[in-house]
C-alpha atoms as a PDB file:
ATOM      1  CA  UNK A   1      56.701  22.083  54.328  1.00  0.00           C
ATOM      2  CA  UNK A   2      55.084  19.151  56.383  1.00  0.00           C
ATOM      3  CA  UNK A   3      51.316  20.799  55.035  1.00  0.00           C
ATOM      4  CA  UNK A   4      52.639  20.603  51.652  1.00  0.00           C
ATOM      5  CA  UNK A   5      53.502  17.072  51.564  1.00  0.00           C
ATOM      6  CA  UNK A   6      50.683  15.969  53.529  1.00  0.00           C
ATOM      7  CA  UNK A   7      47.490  17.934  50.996  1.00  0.00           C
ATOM      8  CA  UNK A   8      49.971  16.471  48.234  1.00  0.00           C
ATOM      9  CA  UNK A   9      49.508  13.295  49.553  1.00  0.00           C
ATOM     10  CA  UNK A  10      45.544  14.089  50.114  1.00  0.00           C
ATOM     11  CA  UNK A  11      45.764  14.910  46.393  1.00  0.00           C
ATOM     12  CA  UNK A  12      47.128  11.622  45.150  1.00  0.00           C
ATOM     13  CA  UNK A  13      44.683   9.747  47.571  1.00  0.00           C
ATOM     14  CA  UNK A  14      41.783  10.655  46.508  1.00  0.00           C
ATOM     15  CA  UNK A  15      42.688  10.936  42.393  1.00  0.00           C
ATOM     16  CA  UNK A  16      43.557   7.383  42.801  1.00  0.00           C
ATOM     17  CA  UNK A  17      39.821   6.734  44.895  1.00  0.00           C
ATOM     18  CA  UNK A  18      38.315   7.858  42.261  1.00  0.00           C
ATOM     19  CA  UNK A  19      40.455   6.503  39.351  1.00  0.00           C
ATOM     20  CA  UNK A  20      39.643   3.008  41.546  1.00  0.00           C
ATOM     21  CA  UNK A  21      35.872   3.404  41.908  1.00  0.00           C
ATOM     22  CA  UNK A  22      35.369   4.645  37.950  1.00  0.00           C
ATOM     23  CA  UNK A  23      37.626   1.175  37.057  1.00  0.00           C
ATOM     24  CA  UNK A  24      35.309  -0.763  39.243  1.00  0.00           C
ATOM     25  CA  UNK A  25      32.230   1.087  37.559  1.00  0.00           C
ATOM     26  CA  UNK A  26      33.032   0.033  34.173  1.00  0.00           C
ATOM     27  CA  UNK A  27      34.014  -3.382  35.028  1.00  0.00           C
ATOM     28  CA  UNK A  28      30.875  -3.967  36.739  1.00  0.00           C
ATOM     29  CA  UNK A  29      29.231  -2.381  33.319  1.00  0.00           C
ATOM     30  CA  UNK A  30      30.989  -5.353  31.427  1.00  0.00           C
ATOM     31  CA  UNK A  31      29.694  -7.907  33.524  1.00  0.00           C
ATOM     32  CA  UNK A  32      26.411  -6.861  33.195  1.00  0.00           C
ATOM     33  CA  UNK A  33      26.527  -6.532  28.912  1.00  0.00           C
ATOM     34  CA  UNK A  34      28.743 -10.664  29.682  1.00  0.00           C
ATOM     35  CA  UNK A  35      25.119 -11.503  32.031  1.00  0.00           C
ATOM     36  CA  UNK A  36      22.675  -9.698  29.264  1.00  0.00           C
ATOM     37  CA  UNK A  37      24.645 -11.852  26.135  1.00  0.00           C
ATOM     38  CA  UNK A  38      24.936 -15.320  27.959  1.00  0.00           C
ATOM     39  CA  UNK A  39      21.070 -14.881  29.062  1.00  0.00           C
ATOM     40  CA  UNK A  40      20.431 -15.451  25.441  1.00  0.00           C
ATOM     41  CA  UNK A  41      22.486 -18.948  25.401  1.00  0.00           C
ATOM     42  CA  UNK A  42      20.932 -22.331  27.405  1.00  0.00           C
ATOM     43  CA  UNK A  43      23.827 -24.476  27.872  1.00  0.00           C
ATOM     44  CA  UNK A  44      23.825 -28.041  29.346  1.00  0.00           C
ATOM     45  CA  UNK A  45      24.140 -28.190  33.179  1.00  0.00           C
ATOM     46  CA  UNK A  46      27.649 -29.431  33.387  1.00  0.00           C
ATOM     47  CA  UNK A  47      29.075 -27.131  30.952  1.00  0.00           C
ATOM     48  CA  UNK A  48      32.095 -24.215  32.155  1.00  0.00           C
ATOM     49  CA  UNK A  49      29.391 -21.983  30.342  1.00  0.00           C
ATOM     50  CA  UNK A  50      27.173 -22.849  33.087  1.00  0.00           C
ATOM     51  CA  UNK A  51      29.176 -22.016  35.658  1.00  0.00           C
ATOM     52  CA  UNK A  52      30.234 -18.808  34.450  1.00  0.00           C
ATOM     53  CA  UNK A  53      26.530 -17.539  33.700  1.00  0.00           C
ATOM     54  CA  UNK A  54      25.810 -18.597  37.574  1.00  0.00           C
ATOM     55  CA  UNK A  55      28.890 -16.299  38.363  1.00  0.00           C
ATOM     56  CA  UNK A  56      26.953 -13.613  36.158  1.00  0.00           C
ATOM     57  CA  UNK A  57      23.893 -14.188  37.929  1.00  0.00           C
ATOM     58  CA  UNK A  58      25.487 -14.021  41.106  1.00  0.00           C
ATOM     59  CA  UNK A  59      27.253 -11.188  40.494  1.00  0.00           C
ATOM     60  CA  UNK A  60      24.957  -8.996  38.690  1.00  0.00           C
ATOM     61  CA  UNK A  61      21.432 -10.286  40.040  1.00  0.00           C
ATOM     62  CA  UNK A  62      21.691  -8.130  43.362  1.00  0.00           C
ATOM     63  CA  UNK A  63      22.010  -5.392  41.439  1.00  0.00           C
ATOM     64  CA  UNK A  64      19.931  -5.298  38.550  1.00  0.00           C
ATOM     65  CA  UNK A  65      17.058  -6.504  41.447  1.00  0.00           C
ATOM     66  CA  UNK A  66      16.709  -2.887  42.636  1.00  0.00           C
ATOM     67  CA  UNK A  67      15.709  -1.538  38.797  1.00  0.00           C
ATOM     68  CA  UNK A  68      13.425  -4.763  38.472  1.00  0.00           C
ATOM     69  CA  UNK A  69      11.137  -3.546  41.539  1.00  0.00           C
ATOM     70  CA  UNK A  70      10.493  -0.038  39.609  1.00  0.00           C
ATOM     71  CA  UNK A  71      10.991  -1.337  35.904  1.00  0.00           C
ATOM     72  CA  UNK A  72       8.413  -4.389  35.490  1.00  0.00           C
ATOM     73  CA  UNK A  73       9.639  -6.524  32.371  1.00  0.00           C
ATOM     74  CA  UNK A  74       7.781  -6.060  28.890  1.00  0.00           C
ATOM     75  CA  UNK A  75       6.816  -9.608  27.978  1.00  0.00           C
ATOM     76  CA  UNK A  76      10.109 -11.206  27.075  1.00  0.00           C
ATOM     77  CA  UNK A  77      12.103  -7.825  27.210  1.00  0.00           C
ATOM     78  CA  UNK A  78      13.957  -6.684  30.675  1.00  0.00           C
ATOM     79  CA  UNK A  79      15.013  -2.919  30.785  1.00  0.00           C
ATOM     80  CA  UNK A  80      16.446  -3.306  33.957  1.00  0.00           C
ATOM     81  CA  UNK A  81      19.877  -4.072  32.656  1.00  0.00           C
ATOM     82  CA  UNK A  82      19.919  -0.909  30.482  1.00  0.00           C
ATOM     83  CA  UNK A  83      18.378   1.221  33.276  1.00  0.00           C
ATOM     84  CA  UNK A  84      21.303  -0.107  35.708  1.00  0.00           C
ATOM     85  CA  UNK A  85      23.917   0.954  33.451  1.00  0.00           C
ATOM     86  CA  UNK A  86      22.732   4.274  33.058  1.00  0.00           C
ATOM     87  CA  UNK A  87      22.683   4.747  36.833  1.00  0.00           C
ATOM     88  CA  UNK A  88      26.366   3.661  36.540  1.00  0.00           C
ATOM     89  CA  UNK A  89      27.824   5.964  34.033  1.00  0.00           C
ATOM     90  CA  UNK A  90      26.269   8.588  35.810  1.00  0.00           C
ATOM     91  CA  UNK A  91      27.324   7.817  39.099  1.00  0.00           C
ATOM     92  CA  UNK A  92      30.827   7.539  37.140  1.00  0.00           C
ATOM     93  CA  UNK A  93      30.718  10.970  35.674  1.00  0.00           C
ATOM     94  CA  UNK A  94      29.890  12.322  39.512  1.00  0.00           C
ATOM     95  CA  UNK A  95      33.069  10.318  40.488  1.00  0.00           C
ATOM     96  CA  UNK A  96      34.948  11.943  37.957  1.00  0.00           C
ATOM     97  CA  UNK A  97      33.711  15.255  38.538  1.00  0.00           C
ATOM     98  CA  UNK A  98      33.550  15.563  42.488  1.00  0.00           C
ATOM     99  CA  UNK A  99      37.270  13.562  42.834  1.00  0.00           C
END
């Protein structure tokens, strides 16, 4: 009965892993559609806008880095951002699948 309980528990573990990593997927996906939308705004230096677009930057920047070495920008237009997101949503789907 002790097996039972404890591949039960297994179970739950990992459906909640991966329940955890595809929340933290699409949260990240969010912040970098918020970091794509505020690049298109200037706002002053002092402004709370400010701060949250170096949050942004901070947050997504890392990131979005790795797709910029292999995806060069097209004069003003950065498919990096779109290219990351795709990586997401399928490392999401292979979450969902494998947990």
């Amino acid at each position: 009965m002790g097996d039972v309980r404890a591949w039960a528990m297994l179970a739950v573990s990992t459906a909640t892993l991966g329940r955890f990593i595809q929340v933290f997927i699409l949260v990240y996906i969010v912040l970098i559609f918020a970091y794509v939308l505020s690049s298109w705004v200037q706002p002053s230096y002092s402004s709370p806008l400010a701060k949250v677009q170096q949050f942004l930057h901070d947050v997504c920047d890392p990131y979005l880095r790795l797709f910029r070495r292999v995806i060069r920008p097209i004069g003003p237009l950065d498919l990096s951002p779109m290219f990351a997101i795709l990586v997401l949503i399928v490392l999401s789907r292979l979450v969902a699948r494998f947990l």
